[in-house]
PDB file of N, CA and C in Angstrom:
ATOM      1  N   UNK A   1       0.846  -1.178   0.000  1.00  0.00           N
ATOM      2  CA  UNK A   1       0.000   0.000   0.000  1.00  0.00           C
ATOM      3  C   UNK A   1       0.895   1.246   0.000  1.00  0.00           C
ATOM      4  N   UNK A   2       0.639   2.250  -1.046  1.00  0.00           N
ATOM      5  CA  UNK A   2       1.359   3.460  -0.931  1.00  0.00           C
ATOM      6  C   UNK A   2       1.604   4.431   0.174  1.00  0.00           C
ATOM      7  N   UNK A   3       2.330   5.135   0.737  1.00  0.00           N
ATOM      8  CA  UNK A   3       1.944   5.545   1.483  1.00  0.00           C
ATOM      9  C   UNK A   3       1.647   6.833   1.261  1.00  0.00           C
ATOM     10  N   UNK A   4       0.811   7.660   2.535  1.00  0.00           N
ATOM     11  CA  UNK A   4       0.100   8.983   1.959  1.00  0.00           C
ATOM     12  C   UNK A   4       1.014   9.856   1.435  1.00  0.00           C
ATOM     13  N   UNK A   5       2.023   9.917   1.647  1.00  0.00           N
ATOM     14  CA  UNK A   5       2.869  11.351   1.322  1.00  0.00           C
ATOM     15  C   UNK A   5       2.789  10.859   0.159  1.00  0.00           C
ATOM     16  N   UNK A   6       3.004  10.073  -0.241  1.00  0.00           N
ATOM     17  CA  UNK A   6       3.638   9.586  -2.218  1.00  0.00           C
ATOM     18  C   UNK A   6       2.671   9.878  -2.792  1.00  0.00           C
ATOM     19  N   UNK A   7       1.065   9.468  -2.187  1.00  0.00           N
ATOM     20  CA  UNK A   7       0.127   9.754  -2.709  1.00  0.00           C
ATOM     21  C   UNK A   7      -0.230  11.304  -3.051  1.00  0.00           C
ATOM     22  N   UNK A   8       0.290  11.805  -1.392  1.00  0.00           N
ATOM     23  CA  UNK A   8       0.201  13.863  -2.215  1.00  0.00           C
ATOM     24  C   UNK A   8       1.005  14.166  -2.997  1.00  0.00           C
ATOM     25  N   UNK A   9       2.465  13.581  -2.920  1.00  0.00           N
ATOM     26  CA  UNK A   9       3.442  14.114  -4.085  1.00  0.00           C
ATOM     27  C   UNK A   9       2.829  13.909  -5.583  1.00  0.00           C
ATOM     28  N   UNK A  10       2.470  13.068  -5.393  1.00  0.00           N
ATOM     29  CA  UNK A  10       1.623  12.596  -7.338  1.00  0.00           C
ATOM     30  C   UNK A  10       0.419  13.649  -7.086  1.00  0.00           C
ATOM     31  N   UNK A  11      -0.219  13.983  -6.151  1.00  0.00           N
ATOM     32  CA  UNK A  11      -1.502  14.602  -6.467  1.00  0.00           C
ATOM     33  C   UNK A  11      -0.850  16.220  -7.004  1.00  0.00           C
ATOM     34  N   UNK A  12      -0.063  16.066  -5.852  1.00  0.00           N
ATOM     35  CA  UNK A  12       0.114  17.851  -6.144  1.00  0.00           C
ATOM     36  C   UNK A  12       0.850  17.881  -7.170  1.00  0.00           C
ATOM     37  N   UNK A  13       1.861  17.145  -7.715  1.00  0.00           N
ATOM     38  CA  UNK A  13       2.853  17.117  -8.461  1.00  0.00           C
ATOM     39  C   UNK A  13       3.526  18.665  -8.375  1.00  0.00           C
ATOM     40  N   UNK A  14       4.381  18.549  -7.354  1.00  0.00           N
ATOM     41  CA  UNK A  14       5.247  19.179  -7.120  1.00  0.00           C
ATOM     42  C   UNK A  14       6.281  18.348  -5.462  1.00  0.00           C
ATOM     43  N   UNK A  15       6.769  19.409  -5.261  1.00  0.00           N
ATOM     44  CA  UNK A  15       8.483  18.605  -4.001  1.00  0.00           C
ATOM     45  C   UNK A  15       7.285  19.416  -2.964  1.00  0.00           C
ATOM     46  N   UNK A  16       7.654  18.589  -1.997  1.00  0.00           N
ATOM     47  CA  UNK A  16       6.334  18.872  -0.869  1.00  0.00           C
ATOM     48  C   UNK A  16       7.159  18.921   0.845  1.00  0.00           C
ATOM     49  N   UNK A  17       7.318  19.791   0.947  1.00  0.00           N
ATOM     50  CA  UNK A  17       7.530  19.939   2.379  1.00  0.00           C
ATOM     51  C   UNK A  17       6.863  19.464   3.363  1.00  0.00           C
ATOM     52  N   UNK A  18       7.013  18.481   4.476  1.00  0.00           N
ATOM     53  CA  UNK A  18       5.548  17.673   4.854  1.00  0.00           C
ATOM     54  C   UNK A  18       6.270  18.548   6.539  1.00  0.00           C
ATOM     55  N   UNK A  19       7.021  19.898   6.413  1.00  0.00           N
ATOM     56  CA  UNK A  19       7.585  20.124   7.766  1.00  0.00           C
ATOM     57  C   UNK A  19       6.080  21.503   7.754  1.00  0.00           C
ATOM     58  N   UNK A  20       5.930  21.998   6.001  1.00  0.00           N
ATOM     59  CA  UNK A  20       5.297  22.886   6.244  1.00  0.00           C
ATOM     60  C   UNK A  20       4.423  23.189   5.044  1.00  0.00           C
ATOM     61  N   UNK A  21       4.578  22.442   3.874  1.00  0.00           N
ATOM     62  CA  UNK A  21       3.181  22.377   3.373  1.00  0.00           C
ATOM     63  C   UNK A  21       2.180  21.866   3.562  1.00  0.00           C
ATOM     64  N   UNK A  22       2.559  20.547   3.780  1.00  0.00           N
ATOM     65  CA  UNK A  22       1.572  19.578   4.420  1.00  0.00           C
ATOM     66  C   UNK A  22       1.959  19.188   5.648  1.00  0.00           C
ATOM     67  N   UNK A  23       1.565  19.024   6.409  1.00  0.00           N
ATOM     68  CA  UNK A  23       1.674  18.312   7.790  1.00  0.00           C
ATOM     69  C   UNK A  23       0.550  17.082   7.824  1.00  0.00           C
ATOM     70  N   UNK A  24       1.493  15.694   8.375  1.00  0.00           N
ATOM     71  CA  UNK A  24       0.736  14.557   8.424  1.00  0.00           C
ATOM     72  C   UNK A  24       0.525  14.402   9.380  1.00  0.00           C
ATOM     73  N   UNK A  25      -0.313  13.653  10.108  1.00  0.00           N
ATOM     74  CA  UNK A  25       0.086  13.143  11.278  1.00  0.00           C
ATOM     75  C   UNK A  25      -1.032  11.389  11.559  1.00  0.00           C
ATOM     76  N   UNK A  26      -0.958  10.950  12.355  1.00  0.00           N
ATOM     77  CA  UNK A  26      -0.639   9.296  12.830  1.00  0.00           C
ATOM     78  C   UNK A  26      -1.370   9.097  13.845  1.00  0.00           C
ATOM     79  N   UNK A  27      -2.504   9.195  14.259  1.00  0.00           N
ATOM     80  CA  UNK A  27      -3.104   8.374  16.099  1.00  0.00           C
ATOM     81  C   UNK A  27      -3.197   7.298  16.224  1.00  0.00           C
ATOM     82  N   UNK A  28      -2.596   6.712  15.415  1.00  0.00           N
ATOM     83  CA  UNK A  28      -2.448   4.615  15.734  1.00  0.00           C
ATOM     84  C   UNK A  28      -3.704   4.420  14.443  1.00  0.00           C
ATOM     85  N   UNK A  29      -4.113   5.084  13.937  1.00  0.00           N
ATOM     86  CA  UNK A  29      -5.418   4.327  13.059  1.00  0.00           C
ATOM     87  C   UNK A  29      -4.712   4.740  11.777  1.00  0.00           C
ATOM     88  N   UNK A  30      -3.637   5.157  11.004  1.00  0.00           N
ATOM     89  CA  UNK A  30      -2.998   5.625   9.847  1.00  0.00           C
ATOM     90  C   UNK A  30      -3.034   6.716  10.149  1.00  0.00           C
ATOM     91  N   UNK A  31      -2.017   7.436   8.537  1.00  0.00           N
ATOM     92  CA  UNK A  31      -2.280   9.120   8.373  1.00  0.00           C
ATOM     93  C   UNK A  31      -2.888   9.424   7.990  1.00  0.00           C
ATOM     94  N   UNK A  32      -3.015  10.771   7.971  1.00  0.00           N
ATOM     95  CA  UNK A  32      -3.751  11.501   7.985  1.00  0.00           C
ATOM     96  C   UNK A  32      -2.936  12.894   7.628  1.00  0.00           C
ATOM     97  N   UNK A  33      -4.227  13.437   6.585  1.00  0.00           N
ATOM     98  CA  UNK A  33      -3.517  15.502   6.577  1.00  0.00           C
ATOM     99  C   UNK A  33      -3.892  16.232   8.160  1.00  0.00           C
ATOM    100  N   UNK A  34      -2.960  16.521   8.622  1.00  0.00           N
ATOM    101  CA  UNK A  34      -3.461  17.109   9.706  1.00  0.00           C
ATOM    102  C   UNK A  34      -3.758  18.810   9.547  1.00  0.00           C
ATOM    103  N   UNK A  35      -2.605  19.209   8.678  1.00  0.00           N
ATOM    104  CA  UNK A  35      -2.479  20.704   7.665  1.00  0.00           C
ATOM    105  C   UNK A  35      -2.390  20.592   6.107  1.00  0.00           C
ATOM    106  N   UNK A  36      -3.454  21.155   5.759  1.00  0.00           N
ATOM    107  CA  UNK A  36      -2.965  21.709   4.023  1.00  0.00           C
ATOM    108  C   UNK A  36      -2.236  23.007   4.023  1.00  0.00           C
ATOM    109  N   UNK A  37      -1.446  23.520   3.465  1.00  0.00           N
ATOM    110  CA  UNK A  37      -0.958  24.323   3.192  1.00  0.00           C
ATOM    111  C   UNK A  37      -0.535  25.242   1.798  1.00  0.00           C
ATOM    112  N   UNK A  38      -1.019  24.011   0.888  1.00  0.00           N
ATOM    113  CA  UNK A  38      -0.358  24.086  -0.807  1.00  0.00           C
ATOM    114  C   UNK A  38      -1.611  25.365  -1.113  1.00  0.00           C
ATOM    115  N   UNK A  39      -1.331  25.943  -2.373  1.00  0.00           N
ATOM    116  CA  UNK A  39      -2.437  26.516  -3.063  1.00  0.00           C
ATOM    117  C   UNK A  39      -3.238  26.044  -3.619  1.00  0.00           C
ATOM    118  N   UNK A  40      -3.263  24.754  -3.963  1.00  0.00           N
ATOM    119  CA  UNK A  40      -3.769  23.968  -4.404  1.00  0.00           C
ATOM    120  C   UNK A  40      -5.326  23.305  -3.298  1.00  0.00           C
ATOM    121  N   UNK A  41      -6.465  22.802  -3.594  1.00  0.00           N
ATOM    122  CA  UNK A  41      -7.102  22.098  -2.893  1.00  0.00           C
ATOM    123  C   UNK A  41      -7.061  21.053  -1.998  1.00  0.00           C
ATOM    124  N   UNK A  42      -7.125  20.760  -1.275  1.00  0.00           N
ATOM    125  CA  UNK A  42      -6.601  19.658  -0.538  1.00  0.00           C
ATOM    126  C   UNK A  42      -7.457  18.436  -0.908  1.00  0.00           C
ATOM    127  N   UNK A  43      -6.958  17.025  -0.895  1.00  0.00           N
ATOM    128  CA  UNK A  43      -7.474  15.975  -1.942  1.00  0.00           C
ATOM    129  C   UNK A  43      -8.387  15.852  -1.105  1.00  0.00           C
ATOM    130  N   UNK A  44      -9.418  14.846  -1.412  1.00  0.00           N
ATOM    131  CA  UNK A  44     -10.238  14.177  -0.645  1.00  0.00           C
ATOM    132  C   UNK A  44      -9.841  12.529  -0.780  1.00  0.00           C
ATOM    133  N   UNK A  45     -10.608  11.755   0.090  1.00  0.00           N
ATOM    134  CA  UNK A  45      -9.984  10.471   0.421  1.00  0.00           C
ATOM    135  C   UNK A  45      -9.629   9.401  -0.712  1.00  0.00           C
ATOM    136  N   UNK A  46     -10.916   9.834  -1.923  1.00  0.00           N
ATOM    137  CA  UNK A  46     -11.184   9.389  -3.166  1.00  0.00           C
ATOM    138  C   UNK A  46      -9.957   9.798  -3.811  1.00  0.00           C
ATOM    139  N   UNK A  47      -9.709  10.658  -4.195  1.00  0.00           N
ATOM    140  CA  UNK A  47      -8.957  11.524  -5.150  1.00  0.00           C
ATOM    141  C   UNK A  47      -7.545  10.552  -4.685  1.00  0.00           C
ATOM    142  N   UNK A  48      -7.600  10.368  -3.383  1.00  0.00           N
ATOM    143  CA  UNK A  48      -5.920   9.655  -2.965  1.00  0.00           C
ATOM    144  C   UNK A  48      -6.095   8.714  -3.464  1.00  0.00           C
ATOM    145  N   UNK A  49      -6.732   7.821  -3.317  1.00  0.00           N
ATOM    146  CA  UNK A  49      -6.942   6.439  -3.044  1.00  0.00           C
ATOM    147  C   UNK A  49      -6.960   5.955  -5.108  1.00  0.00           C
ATOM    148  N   UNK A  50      -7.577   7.206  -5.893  1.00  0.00           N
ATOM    149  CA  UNK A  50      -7.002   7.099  -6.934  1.00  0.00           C
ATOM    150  C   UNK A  50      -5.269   7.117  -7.303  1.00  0.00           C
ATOM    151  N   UNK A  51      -4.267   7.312  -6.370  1.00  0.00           N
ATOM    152  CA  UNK A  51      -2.934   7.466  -6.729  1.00  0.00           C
ATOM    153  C   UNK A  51      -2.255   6.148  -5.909  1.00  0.00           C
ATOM    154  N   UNK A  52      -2.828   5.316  -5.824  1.00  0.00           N
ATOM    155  CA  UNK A  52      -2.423   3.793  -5.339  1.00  0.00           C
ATOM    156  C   UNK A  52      -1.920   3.269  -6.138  1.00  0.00           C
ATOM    157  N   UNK A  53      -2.248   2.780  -7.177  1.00  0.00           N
ATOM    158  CA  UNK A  53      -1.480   1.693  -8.418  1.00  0.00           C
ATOM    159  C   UNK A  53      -0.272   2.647  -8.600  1.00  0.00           C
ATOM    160  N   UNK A  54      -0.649   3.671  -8.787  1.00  0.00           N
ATOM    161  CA  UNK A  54       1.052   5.081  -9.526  1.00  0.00           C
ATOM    162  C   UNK A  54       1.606   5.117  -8.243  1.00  0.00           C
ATOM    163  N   UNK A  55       1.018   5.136  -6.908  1.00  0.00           N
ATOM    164  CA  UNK A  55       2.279   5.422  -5.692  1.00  0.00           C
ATOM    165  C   UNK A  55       3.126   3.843  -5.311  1.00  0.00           C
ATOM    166  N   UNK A  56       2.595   2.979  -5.310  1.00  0.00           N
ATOM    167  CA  UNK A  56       3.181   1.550  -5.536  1.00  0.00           C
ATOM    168  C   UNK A  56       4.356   1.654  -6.444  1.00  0.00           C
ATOM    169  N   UNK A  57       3.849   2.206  -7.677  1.00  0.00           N
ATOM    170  CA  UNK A  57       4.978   2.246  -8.649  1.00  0.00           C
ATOM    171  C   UNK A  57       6.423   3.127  -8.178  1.00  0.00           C
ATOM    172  N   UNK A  58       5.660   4.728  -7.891  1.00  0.00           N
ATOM    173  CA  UNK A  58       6.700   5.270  -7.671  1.00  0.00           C
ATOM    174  C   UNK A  58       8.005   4.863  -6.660  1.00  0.00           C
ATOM    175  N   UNK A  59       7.025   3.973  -5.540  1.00  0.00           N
ATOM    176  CA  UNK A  59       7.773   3.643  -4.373  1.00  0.00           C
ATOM    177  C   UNK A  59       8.487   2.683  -4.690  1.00  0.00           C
ATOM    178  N   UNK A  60       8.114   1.164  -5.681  1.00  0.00           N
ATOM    179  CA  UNK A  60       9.011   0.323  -6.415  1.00  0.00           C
ATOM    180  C   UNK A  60      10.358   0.680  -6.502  1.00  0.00           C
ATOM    181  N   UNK A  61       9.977   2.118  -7.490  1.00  0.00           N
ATOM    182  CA  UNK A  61      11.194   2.816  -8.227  1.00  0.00           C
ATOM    183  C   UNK A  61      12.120   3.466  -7.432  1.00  0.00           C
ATOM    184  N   UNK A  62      11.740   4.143  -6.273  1.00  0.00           N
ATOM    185  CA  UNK A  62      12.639   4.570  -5.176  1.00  0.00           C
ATOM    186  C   UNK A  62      13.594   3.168  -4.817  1.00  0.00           C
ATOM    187  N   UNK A  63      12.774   2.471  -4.613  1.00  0.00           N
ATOM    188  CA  UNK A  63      13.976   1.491  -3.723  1.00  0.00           C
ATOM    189  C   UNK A  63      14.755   0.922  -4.710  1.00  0.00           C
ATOM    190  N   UNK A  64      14.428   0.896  -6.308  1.00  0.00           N
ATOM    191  CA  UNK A  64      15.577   0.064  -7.250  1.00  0.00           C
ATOM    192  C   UNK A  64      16.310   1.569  -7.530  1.00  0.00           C
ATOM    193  N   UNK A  65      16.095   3.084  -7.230  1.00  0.00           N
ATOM    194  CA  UNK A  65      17.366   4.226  -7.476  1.00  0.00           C
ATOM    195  C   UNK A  65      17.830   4.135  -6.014  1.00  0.00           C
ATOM    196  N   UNK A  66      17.332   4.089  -5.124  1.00  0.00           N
ATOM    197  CA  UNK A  66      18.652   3.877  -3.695  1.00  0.00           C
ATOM    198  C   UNK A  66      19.337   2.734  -3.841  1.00  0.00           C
ATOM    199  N   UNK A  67      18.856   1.278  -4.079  1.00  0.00           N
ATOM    200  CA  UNK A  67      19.854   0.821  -4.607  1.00  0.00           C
ATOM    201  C   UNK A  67      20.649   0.636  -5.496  1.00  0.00           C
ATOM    202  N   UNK A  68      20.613   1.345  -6.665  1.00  0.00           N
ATOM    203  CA  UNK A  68      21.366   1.779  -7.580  1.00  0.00           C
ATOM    204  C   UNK A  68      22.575   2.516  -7.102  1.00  0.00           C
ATOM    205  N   UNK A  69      21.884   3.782  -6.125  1.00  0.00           N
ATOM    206  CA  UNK A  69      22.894   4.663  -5.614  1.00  0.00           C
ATOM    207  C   UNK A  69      23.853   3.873  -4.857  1.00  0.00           C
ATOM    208  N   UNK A  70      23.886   2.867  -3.834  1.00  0.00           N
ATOM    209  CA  UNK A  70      24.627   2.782  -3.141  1.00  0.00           C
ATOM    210  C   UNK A  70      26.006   1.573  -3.682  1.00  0.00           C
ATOM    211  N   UNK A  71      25.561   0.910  -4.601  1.00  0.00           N
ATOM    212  CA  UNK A  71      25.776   0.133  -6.030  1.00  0.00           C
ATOM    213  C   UNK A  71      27.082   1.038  -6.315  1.00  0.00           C
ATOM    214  N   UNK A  72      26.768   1.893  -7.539  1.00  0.00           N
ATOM    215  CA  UNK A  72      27.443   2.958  -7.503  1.00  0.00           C
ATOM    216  C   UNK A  72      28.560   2.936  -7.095  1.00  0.00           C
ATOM    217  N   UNK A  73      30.206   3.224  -7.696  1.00  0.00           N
ATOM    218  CA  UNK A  73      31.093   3.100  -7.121  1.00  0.00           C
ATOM    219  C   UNK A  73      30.947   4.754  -6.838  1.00  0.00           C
ATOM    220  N   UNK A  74      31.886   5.451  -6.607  1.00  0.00           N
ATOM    221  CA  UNK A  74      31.972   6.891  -5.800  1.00  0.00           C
ATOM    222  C   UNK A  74      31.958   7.514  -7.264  1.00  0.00           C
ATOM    223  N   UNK A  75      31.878   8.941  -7.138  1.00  0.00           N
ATOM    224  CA  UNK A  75      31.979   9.495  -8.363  1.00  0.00           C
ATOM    225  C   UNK A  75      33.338  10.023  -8.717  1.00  0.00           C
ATOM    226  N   UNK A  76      34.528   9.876  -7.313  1.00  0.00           N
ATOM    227  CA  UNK A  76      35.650  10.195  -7.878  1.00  0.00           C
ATOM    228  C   UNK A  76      35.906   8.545  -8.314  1.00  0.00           C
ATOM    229  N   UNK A  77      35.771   7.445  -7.792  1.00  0.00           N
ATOM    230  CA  UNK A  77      36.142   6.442  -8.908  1.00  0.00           C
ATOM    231  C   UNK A  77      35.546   6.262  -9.944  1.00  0.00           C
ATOM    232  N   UNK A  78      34.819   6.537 -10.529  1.00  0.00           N
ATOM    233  CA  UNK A  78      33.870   6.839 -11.535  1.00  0.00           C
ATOM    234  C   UNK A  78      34.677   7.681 -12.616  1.00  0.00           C
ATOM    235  N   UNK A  79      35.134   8.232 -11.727  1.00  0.00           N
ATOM    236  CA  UNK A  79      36.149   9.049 -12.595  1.00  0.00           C
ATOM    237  C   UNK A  79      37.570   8.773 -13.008  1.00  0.00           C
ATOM    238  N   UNK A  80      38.402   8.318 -12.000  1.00  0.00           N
ATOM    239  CA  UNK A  80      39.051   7.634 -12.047  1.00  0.00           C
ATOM    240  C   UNK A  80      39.070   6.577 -13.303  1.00  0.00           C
ATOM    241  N   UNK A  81      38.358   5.556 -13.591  1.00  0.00           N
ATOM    242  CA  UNK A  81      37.599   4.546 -14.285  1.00  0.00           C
ATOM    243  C   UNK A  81      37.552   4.901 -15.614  1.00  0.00           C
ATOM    244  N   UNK A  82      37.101   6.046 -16.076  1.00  0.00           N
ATOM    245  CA  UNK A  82      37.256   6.938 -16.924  1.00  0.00           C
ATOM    246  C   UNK A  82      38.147   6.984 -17.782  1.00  0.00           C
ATOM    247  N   UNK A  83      39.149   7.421 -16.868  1.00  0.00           N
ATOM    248  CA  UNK A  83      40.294   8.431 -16.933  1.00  0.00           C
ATOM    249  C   UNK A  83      41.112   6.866 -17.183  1.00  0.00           C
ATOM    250  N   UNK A  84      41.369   6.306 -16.614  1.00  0.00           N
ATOM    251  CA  UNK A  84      41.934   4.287 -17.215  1.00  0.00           C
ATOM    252  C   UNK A  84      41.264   4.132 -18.179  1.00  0.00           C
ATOM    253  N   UNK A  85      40.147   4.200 -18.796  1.00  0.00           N
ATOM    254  CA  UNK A  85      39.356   3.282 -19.505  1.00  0.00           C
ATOM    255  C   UNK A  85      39.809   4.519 -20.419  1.00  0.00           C
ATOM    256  N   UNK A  86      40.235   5.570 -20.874  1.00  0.00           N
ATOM    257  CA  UNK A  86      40.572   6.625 -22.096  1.00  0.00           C
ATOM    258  C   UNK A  86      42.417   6.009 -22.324  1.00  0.00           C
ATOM    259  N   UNK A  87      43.393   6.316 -21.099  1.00  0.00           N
ATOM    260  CA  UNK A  87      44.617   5.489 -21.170  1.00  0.00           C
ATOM    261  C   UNK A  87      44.414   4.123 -22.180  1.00  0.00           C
ATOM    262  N   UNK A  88      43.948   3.507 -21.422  1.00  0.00           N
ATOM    263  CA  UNK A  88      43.916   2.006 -21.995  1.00  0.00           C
ATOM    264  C   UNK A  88      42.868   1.344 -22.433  1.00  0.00           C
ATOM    265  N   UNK A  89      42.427   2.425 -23.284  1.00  0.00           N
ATOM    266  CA  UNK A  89      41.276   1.601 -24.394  1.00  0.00           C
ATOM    267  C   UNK A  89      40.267   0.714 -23.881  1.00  0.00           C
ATOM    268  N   UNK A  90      39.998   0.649 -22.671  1.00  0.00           N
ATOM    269  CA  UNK A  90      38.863  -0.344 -21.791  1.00  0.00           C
ATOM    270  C   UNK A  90      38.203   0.523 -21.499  1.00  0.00           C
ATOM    271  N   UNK A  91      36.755  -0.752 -21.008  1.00  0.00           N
ATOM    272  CA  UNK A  91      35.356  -0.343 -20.849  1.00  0.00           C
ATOM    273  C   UNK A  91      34.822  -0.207 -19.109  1.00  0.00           C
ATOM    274  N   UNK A  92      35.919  -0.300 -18.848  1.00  0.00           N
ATOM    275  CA  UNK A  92      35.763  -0.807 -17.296  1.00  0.00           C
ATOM    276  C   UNK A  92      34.716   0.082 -16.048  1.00  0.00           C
ATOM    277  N   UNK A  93      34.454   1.291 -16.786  1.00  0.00           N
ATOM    278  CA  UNK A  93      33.279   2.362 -16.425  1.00  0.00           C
ATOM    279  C   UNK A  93      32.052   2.204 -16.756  1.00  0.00           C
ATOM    280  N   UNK A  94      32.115   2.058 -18.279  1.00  0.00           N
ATOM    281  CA  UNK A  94      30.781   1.493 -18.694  1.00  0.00           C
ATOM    282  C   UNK A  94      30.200  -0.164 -18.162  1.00  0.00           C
ATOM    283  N   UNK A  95      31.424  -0.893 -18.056  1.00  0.00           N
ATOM    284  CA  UNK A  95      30.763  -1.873 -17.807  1.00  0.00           C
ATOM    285  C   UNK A  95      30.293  -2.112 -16.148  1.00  0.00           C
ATOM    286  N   UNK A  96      30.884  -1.642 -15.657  1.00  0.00           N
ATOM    287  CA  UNK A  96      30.430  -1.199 -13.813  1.00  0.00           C
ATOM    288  C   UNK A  96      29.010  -0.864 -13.752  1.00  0.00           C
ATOM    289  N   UNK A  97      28.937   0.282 -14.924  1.00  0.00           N
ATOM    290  CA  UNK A  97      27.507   1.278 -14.209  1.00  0.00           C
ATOM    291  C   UNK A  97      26.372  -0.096 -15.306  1.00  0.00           C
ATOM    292  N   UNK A  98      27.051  -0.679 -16.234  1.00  0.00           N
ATOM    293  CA  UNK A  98      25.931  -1.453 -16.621  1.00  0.00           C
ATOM    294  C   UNK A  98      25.537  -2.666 -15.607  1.00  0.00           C
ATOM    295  N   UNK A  99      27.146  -2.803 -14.960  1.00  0.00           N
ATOM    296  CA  UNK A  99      26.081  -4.378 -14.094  1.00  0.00           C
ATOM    297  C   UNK A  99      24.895  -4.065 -13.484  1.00  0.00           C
ATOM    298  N   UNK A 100      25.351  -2.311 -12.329  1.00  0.00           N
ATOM    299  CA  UNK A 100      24.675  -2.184 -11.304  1.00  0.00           C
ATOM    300  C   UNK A 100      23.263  -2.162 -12.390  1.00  0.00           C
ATOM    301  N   UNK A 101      23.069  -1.344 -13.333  1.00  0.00           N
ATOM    302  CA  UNK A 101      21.371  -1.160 -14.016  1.00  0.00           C
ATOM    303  C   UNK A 101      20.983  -2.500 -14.535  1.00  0.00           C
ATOM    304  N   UNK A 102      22.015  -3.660 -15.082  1.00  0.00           N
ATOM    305  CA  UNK A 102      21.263  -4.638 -15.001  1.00  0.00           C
ATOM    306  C   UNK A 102      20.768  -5.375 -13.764  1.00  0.00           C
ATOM    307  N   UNK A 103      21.687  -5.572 -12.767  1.00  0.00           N
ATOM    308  CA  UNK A 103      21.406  -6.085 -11.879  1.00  0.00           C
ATOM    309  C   UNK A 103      20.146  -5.519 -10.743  1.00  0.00           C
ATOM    310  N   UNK A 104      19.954  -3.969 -10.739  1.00  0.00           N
ATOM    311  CA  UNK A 104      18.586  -3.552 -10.561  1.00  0.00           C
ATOM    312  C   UNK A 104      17.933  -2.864 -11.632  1.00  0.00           C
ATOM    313  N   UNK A 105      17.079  -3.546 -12.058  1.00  0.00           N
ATOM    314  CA  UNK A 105      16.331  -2.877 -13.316  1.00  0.00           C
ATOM    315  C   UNK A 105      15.261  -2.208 -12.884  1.00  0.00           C
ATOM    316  N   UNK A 106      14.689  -1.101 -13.660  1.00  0.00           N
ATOM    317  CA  UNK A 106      13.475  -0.283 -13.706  1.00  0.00           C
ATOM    318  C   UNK A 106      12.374  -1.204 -13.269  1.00  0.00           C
ATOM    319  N   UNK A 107      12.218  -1.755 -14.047  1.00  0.00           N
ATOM    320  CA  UNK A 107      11.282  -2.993 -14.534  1.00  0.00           C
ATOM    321  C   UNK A 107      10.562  -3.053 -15.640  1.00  0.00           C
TER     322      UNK A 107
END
């Protein structure tokens, strides 16, 4: 199940401050908007509950780019890698950043 913030980020489609556009909050029964703040309307329960199949997705996709990121050798070896692979005619950069995207794919 998505959770609500993902669900306002797709609604509002915009970067959402939840310290001070939105404020959520939690009494043991789920979240909840506790503050709207956007210029925008504030959703109703329907309107969220339409951004379930797309917040599933988005959230999928978060966890295969953090693990991508941490995958990732550094960006000064990255560079490094480069900078060998121009010397000596190897692929050894490209083929790094391809394991990590094969090995976590989009889907």
């Amino acid at each position: 199940m998505a959770q609500l913030s993902t669900k306002i980020k797709l609604y509002a489609n915009q970067e959402i401050d939840f310290t001070k556009d939105v404020k959520l909050q939690d009494d043991g029964n789920g979240a909840y908007i506790k503050e709207w703040n956007l210029a925008i309307a504030e959703p109703t329960d329907a309107q969220l509950a339409s951004y379930e199949t797309a917040g599933n997705a988005e959230e999928a996709l978060q966890v295969i780019l953090n693990t991508r990121a941490t995958a990732y050798p550094t960006w000064q070896e990255q560079m490094d890698m480069q900078y060998k692979d121009l010397l000596n005619d190897t692929t050894t950069w490209k083929d790094t950043v391809a394991k990590v995207k094969l090995d976590n794919p989009k889907g």
